[in-house]
C-alpha atoms as a PDB file:
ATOM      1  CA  UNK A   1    -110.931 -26.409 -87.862  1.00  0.00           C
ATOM      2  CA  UNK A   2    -107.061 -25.259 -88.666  1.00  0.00           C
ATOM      3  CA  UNK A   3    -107.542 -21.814 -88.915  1.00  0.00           C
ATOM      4  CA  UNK A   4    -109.261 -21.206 -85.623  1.00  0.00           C
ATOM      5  CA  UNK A   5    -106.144 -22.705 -83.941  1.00  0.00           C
ATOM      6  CA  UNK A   6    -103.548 -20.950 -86.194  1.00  0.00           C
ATOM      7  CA  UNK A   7    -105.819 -17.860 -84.737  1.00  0.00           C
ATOM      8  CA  UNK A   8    -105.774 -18.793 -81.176  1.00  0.00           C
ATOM      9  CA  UNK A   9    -101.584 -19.111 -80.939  1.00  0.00           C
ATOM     10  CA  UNK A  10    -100.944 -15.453 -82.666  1.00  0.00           C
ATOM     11  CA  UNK A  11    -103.186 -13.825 -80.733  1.00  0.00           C
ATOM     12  CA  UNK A  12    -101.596 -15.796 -77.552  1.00  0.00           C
ATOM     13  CA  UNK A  13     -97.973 -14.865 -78.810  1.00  0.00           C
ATOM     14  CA  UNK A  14     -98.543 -11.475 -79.230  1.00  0.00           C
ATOM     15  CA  UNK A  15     -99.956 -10.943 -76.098  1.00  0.00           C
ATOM     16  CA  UNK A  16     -96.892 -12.444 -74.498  1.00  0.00           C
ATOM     17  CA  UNK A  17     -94.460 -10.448 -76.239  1.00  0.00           C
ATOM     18  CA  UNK A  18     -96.406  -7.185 -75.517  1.00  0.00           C
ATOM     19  CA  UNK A  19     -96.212  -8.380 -72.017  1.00  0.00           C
ATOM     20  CA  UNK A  20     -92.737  -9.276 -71.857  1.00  0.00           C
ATOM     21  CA  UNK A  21     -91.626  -5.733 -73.712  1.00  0.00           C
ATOM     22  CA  UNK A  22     -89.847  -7.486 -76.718  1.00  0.00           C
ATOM     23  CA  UNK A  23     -91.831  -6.208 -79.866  1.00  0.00           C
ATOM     24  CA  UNK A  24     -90.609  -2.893 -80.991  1.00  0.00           C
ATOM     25  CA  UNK A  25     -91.867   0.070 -79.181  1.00  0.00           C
ATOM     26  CA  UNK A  26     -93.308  -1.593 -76.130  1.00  0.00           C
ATOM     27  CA  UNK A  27     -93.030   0.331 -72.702  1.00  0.00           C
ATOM     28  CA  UNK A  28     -94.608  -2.499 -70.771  1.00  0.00           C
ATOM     29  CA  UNK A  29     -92.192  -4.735 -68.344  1.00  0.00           C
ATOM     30  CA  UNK A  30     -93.945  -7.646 -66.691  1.00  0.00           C
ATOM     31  CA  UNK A  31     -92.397  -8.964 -63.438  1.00  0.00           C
ATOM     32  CA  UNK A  32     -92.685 -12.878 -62.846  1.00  0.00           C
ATOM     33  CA  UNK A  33     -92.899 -15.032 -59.631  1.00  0.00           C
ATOM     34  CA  UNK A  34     -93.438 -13.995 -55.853  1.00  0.00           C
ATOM     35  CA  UNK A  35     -93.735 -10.057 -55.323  1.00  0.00           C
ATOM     36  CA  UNK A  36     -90.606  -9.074 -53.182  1.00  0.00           C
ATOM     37  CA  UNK A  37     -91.071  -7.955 -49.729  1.00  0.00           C
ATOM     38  CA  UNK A  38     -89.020  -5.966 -47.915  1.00  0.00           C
ATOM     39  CA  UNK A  39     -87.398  -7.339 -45.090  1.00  0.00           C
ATOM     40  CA  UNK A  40     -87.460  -6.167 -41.162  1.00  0.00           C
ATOM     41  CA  UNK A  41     -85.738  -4.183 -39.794  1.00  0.00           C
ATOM     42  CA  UNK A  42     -83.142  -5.473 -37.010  1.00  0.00           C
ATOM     43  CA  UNK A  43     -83.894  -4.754 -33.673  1.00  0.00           C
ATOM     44  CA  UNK A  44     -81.237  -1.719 -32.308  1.00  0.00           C
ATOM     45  CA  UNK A  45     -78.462  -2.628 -29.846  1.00  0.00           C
ATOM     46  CA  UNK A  46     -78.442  -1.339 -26.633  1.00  0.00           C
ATOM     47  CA  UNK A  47     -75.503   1.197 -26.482  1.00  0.00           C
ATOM     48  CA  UNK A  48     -72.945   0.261 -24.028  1.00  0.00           C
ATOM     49  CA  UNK A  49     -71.404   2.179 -20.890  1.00  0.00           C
ATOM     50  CA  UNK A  50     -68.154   2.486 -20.477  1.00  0.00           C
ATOM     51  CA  UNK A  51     -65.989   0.500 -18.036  1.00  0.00           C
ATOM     52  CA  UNK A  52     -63.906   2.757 -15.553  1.00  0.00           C
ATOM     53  CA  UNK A  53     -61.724   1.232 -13.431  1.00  0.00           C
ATOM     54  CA  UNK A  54     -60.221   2.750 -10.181  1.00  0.00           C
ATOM     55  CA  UNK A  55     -56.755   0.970  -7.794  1.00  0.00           C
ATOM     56  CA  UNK A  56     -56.048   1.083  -4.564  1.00  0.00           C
ATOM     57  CA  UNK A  57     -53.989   2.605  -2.972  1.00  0.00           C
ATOM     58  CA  UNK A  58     -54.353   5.369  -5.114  1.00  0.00           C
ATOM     59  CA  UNK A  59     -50.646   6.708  -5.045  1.00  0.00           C
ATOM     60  CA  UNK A  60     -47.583   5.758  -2.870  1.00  0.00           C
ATOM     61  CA  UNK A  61     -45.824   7.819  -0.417  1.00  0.00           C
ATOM     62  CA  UNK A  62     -43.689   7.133   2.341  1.00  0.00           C
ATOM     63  CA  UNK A  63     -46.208   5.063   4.638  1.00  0.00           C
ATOM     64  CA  UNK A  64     -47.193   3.137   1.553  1.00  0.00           C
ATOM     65  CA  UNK A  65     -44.436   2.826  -0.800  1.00  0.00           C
ATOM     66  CA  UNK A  66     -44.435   0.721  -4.267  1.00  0.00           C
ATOM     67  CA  UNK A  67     -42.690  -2.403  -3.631  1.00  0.00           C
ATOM     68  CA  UNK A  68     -41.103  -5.238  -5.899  1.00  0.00           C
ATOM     69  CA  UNK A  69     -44.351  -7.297  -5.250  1.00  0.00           C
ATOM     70  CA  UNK A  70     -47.454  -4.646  -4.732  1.00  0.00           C
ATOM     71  CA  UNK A  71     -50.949  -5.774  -4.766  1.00  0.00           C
ATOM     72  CA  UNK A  72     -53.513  -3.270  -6.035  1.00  0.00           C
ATOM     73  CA  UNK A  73     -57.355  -3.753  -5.996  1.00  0.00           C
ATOM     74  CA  UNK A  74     -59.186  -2.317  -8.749  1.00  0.00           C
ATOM     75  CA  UNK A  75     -62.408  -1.453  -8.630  1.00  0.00           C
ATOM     76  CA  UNK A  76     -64.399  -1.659 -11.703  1.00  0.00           C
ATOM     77  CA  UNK A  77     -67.955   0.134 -12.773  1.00  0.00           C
ATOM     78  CA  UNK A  78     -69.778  -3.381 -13.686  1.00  0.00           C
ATOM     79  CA  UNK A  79     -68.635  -7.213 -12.691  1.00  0.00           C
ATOM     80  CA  UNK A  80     -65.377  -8.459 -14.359  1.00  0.00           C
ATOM     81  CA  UNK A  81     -64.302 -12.042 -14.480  1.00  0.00           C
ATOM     82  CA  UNK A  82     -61.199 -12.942 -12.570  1.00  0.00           C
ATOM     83  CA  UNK A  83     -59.973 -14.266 -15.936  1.00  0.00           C
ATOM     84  CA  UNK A  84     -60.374 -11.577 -18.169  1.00  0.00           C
ATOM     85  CA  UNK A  85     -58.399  -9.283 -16.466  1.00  0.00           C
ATOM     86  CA  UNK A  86     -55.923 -11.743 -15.742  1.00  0.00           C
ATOM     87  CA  UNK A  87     -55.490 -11.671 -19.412  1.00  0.00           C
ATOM     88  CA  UNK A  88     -55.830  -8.067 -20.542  1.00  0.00           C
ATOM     89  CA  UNK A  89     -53.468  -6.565 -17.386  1.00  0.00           C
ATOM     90  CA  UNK A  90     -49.744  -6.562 -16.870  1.00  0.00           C
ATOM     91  CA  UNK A  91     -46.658  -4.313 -15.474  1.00  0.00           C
ATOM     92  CA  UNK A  92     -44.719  -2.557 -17.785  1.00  0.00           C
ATOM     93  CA  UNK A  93     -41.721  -0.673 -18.349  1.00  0.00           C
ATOM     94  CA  UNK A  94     -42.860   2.780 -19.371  1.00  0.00           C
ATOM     95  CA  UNK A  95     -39.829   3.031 -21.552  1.00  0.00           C
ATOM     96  CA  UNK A  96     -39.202  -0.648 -23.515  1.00  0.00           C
ATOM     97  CA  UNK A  97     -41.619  -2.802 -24.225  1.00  0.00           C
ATOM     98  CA  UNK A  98     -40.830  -4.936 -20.904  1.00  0.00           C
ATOM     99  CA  UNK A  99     -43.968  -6.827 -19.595  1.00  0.00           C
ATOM    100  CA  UNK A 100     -44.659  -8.626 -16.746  1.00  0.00           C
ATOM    101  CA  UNK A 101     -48.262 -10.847 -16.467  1.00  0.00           C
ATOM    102  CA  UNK A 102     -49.889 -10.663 -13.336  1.00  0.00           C
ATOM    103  CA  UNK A 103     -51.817 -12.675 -10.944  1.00  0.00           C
ATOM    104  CA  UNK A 104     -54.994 -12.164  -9.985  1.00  0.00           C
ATOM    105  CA  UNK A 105     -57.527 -12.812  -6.853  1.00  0.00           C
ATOM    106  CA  UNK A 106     -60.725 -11.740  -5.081  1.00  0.00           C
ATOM    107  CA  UNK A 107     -59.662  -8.870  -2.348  1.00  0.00           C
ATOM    108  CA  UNK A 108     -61.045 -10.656   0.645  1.00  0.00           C
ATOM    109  CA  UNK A 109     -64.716  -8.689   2.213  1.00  0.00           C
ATOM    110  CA  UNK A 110     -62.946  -6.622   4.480  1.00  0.00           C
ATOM    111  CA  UNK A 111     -60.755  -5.099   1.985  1.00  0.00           C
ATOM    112  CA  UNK A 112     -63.753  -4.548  -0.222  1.00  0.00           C
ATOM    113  CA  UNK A 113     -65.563  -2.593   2.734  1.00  0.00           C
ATOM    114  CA  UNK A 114     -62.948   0.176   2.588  1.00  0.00           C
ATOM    115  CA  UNK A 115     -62.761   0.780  -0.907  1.00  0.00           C
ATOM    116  CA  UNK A 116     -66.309   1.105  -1.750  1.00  0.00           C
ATOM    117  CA  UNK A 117     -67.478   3.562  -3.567  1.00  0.00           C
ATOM    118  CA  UNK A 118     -69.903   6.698  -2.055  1.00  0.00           C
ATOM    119  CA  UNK A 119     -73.411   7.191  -2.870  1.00  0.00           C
ATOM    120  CA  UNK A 120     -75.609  10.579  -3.358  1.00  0.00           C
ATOM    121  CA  UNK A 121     -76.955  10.105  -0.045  1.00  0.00           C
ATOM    122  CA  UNK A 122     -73.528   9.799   1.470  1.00  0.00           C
ATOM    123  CA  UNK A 123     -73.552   6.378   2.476  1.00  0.00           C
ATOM    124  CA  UNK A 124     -71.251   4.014   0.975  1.00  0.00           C
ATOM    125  CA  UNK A 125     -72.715   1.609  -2.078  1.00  0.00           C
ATOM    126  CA  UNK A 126     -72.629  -2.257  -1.508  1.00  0.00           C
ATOM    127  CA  UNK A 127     -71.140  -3.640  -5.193  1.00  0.00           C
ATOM    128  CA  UNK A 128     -71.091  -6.817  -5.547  1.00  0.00           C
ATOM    129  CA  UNK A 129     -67.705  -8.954  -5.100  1.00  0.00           C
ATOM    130  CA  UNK A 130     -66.807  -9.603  -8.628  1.00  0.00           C
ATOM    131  CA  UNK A 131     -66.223  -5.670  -9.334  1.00  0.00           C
ATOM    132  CA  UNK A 132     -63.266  -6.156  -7.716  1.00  0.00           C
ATOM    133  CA  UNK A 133     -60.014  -7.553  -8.707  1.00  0.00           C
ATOM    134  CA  UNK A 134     -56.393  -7.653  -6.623  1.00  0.00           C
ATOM    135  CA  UNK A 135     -53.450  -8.232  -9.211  1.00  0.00           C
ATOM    136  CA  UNK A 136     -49.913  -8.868  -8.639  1.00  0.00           C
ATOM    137  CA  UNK A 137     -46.416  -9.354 -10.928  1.00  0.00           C
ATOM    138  CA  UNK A 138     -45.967 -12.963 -11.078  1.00  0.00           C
ATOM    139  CA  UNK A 139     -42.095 -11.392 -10.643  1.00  0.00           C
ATOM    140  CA  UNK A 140     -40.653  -9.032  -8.543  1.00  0.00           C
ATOM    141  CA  UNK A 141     -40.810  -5.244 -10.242  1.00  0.00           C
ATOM    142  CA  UNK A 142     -37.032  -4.478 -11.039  1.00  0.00           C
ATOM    143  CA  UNK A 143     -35.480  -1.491  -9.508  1.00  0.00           C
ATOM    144  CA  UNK A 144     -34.543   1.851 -11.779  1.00  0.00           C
ATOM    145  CA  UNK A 145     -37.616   0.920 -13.840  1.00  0.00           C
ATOM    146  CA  UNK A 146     -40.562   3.416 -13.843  1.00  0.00           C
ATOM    147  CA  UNK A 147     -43.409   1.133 -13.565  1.00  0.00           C
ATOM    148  CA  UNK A 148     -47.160   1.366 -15.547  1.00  0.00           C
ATOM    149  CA  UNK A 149     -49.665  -1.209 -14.630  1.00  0.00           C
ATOM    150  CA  UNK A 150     -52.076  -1.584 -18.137  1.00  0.00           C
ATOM    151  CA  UNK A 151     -55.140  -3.196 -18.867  1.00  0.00           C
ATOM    152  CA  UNK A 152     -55.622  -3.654 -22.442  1.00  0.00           C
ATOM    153  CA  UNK A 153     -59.500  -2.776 -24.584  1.00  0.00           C
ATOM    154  CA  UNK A 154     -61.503  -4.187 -25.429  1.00  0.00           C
ATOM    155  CA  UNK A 155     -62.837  -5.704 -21.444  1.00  0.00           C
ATOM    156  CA  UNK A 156     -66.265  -6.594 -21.138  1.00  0.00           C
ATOM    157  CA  UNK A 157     -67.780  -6.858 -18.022  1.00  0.00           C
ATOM    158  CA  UNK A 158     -69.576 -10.371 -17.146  1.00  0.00           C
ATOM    159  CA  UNK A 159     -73.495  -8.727 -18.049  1.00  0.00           C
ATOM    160  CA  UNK A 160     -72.285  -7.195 -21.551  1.00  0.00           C
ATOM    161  CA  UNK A 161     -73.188  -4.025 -20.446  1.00  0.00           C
ATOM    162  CA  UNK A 162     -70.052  -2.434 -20.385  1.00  0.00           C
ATOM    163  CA  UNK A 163     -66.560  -2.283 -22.163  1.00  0.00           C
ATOM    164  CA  UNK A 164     -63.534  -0.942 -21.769  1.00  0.00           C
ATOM    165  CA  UNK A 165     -62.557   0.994 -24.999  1.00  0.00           C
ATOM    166  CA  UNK A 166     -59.208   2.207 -24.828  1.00  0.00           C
ATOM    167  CA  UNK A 167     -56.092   0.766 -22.835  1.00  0.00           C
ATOM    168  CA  UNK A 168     -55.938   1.802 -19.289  1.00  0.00           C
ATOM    169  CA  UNK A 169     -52.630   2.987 -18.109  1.00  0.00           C
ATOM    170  CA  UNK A 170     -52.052   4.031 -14.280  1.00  0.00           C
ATOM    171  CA  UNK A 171     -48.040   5.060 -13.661  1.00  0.00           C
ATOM    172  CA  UNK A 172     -46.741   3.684 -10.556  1.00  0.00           C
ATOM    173  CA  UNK A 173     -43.961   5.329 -10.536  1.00  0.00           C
ATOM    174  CA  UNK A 174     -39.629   4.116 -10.106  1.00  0.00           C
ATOM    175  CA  UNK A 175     -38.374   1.690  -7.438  1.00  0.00           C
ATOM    176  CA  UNK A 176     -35.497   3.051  -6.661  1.00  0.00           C
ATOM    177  CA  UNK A 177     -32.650   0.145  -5.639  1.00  0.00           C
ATOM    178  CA  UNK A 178     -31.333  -0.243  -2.028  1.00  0.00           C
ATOM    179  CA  UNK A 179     -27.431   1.023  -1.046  1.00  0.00           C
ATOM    180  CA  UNK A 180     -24.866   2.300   0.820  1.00  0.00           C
ATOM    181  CA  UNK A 181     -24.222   5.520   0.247  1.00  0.00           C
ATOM    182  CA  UNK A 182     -21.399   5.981   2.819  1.00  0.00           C
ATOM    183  CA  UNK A 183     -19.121   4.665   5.270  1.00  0.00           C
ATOM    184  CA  UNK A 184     -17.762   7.474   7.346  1.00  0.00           C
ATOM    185  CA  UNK A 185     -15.621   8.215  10.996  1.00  0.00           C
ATOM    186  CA  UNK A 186     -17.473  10.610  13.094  1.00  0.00           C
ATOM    187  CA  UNK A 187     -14.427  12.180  15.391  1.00  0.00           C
ATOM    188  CA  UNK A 188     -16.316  15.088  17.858  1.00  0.00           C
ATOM    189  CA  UNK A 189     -14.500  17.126  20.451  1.00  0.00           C
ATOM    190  CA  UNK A 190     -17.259  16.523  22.851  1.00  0.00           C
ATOM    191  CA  UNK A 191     -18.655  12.518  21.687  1.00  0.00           C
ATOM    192  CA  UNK A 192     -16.554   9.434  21.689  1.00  0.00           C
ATOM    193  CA  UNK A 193     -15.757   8.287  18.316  1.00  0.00           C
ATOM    194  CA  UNK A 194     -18.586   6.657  16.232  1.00  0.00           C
ATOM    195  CA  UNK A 195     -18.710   4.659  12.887  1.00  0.00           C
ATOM    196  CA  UNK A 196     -21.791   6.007  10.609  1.00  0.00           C
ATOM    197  CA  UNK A 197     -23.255   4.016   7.705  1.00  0.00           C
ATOM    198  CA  UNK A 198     -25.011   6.362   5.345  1.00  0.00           C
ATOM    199  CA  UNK A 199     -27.898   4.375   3.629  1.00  0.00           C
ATOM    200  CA  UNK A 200     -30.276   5.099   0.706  1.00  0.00           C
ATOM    201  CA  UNK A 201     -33.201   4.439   2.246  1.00  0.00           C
ATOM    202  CA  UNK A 202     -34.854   3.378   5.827  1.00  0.00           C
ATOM    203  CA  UNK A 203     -34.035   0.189   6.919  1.00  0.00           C
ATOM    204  CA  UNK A 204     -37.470  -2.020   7.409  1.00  0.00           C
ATOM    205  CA  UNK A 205     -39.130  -1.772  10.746  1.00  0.00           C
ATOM    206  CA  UNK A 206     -39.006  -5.416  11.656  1.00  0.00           C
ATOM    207  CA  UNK A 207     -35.287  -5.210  11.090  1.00  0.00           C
ATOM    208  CA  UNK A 208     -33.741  -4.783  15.005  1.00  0.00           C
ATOM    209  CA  UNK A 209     -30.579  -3.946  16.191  1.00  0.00           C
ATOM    210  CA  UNK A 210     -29.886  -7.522  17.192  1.00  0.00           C
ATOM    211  CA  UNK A 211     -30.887  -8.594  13.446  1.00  0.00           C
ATOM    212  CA  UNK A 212     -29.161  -5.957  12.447  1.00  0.00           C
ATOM    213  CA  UNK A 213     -25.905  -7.700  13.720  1.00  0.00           C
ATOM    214  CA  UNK A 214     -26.057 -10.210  11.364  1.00  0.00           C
ATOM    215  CA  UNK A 215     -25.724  -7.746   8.114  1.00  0.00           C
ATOM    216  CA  UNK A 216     -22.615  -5.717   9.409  1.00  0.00           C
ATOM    217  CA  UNK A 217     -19.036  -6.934  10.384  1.00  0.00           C
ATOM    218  CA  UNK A 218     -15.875  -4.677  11.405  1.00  0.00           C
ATOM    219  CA  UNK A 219     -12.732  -5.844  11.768  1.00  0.00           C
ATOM    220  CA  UNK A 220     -10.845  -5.682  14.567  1.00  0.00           C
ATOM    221  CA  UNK A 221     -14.164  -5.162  16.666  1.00  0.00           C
ATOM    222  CA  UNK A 222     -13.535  -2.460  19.287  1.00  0.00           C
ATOM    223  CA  UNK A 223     -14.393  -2.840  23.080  1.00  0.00           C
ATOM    224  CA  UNK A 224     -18.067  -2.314  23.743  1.00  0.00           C
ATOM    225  CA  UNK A 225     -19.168  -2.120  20.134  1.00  0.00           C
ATOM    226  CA  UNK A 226     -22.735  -1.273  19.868  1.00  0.00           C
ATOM    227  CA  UNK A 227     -25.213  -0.637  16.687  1.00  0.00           C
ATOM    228  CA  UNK A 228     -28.073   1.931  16.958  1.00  0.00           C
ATOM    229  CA  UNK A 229     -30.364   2.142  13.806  1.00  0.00           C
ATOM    230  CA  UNK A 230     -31.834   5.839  13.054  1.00  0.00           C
ATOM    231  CA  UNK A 231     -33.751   7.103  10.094  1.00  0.00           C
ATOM    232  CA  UNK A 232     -31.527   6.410   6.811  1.00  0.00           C
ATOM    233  CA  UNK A 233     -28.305   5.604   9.047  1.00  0.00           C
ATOM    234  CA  UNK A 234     -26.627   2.867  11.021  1.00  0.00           C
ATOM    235  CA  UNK A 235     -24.398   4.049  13.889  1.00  0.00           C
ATOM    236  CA  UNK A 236     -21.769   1.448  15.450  1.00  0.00           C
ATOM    237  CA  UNK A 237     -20.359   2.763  18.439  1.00  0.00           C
ATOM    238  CA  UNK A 238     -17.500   1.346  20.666  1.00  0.00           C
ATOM    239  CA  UNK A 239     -13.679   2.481  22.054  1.00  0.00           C
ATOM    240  CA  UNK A 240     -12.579   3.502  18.346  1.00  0.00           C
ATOM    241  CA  UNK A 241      -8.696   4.468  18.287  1.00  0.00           C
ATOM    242  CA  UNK A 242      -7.452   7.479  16.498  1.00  0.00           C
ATOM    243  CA  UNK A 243      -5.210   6.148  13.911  1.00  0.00           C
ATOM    244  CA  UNK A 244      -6.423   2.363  13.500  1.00  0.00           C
ATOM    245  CA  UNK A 245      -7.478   1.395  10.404  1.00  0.00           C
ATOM    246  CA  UNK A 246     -11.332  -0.225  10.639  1.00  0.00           C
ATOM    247  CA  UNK A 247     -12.770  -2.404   7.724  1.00  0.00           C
ATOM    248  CA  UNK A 248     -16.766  -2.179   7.889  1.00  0.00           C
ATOM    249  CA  UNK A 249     -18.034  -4.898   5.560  1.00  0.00           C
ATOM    250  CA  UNK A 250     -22.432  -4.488   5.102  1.00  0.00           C
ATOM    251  CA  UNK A 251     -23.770  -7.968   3.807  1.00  0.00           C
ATOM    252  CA  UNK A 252     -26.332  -8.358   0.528  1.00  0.00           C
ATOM    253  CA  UNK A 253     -30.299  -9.530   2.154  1.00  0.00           C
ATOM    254  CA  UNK A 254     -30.783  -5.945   4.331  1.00  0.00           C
ATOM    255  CA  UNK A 255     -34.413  -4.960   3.751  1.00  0.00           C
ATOM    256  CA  UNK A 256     -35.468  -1.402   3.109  1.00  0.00           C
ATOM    257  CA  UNK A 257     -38.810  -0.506   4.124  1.00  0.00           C
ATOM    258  CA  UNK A 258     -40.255  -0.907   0.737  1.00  0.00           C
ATOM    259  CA  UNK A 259     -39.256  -4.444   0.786  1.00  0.00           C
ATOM    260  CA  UNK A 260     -36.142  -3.512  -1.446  1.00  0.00           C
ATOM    261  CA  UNK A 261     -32.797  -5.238  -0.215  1.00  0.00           C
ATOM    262  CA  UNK A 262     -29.337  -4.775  -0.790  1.00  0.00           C
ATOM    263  CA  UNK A 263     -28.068  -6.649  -3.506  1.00  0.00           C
ATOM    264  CA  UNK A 264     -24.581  -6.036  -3.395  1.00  0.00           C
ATOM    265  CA  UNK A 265     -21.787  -6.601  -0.380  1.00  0.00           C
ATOM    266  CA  UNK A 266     -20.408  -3.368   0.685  1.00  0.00           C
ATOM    267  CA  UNK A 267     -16.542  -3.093   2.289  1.00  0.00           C
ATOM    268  CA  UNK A 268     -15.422   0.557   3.394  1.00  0.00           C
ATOM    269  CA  UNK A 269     -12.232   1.482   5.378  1.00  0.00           C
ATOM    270  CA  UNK A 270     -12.186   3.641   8.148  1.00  0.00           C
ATOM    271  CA  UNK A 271      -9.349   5.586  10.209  1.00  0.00           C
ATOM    272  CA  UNK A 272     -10.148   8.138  12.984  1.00  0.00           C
ATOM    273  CA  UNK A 273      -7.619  10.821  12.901  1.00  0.00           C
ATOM    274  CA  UNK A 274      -7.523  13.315  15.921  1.00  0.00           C
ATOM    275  CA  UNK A 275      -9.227  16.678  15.810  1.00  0.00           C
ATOM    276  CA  UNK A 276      -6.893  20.002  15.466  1.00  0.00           C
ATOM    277  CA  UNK A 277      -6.329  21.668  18.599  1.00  0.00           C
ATOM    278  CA  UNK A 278      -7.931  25.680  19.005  1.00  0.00           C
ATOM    279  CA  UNK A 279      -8.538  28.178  21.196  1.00  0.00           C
ATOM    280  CA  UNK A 280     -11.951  30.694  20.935  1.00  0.00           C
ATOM    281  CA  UNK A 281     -11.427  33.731  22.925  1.00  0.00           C
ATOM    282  CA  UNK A 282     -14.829  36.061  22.600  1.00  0.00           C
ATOM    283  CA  UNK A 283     -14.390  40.266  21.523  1.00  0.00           C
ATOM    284  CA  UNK A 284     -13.817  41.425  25.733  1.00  0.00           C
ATOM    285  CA  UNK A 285     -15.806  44.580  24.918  1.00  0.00           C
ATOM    286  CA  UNK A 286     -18.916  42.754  23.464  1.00  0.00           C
ATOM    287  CA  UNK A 287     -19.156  40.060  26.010  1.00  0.00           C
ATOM    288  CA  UNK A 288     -18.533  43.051  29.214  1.00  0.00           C
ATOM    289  CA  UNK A 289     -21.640  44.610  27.381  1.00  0.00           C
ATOM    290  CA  UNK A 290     -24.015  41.963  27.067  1.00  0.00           C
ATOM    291  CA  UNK A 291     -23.069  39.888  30.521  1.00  0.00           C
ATOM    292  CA  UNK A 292     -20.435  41.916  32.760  1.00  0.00           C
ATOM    293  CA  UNK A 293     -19.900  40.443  35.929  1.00  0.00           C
ATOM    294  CA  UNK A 294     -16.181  41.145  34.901  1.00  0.00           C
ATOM    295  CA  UNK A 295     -16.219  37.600  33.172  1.00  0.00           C
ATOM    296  CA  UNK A 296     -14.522  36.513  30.232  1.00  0.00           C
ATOM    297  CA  UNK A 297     -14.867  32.754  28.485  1.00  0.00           C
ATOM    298  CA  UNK A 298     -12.309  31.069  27.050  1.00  0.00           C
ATOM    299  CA  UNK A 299     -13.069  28.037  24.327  1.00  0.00           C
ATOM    300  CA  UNK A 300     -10.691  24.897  23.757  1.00  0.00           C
ATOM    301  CA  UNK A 301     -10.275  21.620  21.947  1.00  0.00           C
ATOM    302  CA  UNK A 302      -8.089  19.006  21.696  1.00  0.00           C
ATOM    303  CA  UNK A 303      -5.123  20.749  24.111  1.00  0.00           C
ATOM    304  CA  UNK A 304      -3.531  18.845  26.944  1.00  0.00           C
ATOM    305  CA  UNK A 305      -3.526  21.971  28.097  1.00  0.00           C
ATOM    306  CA  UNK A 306      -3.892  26.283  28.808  1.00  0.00           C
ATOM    307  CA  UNK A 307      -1.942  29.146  30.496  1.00  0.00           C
ATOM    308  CA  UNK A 308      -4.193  32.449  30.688  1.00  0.00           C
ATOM    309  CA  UNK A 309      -2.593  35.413  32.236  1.00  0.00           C
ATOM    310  CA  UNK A 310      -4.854  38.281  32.662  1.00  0.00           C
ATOM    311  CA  UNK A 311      -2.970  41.814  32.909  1.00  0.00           C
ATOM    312  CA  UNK A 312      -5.320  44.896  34.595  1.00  0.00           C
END
């Protein structure tokens, strides 16, 4: 009854280690427990679009200058929360590392209407209000500063769809500061005498001459003094004397028409001094040929008087 069993556990040890590979010589290599199964595959991302981004106004000019606070719209490809771009924009200084955060909005629908973009049929599309975003500096820009508005990558629009991969930069260009450039005496032979204030810019539209008033002071104030605004100059007019000393004092708060003011007071000293006297007399042969009529003008300035004796 032993040997039988003795029998039965060799033969079921040798099967196991030809199995299992570990007597000498053996090429089989059993593998134990649950089969492995490969697994699935992950399901492929959609690739994302891009997110372009467009501002309004476009560029500045003369009609539409950059100003210390501008507001620009920017018109983006897919719907952008209010604030993410609130944190991925700012203003910068194009040469430090100067930045100023911005504030941001919903351009109201009217302002939307004029900016949308133009379909293949040549209609205008109808996006929807959250492509659009109006930001601001929470600061006024500084003046002799070339400005860059940024918006920093990655920005995802609201649906995932799109993303902004690299930093947008848009130059706005330099806001130039407000001044007086001059204070001069205009003495003509034919005009009464005039003051002229030489500016750096335009002064702002809503600025009159009787605001105007309030910015300038001269000392002693002639009779009839008058101001006249034109272009990039201020004329005060009035019975100037030749040879009085006038002290023209321009006060800080005058607006430019980019919103830009005049930081600084401005004095200037003015004298009128009279104009040399002179005399013009034409070539006689030149003037016979061209009008004749035995005629011959004579040209003066500044003389209390003229003899002329003409000799045949």
């Amino acid at each position: 009854m032993k040997t039988p069993v003795r029998s039965f556990l060799i033969t079921a040890v040798l099967t196991l280690a030809t199995v299992s590979g570990f007597l000498p010589g053996s090429t089989v290599i059993a593998q134990v427990g649950t089969p492995s199964v490969s697994p699935a595959a992950e399901p492929t991302k959609p690739v994302q679009e891009p997110l372009t981004i467009q501002r309004f106004p476009s560029y500045y000019h003369s009609q539409q200058p950059l100003t210390p606070e501008p507001e620009i719209i920017l018109r983006f490809s897919g719907p952008v929360s209010e604030k993410a771009v609130k944190e991925a924009a700012s203003f910068t200084d194009s040469k430090s590392e100067r930045s100023i955060p911005v504030k941001v909005s919903r351009p109201n629908a009217e302002a939307i209407k004029e900016i949308q973009p133009w379909g293949d049929d040549g209609n205008r599309l109808a996006l929807s209000a959250d492509h659009f975003v109006m930001v601001k500096p929470i600061t006024e820009l500084s003046t002799s500063v070339s400005w860059v508005l940024r918006l920093e990558a990655p920005l995802a629009s609201i649906d995932g769809k799109r993303t902004l991969a690299a930093t947008w930069r848009e130059n706005l260009g330099t806001l130039y500061p407000f001044t007086v450039r001059s204070t001069n005496g205009v003495n003509r032979y034919d005009e009464a005498n005039f003051i002229q204030i030489n500016l750096s810019k335009v002064v702002h539209d809503e600025i009159t001459e009787e605001i105007l008033a309030g910015f300038l002071k001269i000392q002693p104030e002639p009779k009839n003094f008058g101001i006249k605004k034109s272009y990039q100059t201020i004329q005060l007019s009035g019975d100037f004397e030749n040879g009085r000393t006038y002290e023209v004092t321009v006060f800080p708060g005058l607006k430019a028409y980019d919103e830009t003011q005049l930081v600084a007071q401005v004095k200037s000293k003015v004298v009128f001094t009279p104009n040399p006297g002179f005399v013009t007399l034409p070539a006689f042969s030149k003037v016979q040929n061209a009008s004749g009529a035995k005629r011959f003008d004579i040209l003066t300035g500044n003389l209390k008087g003229l003899r002329v004796r003409v000799k045949q």
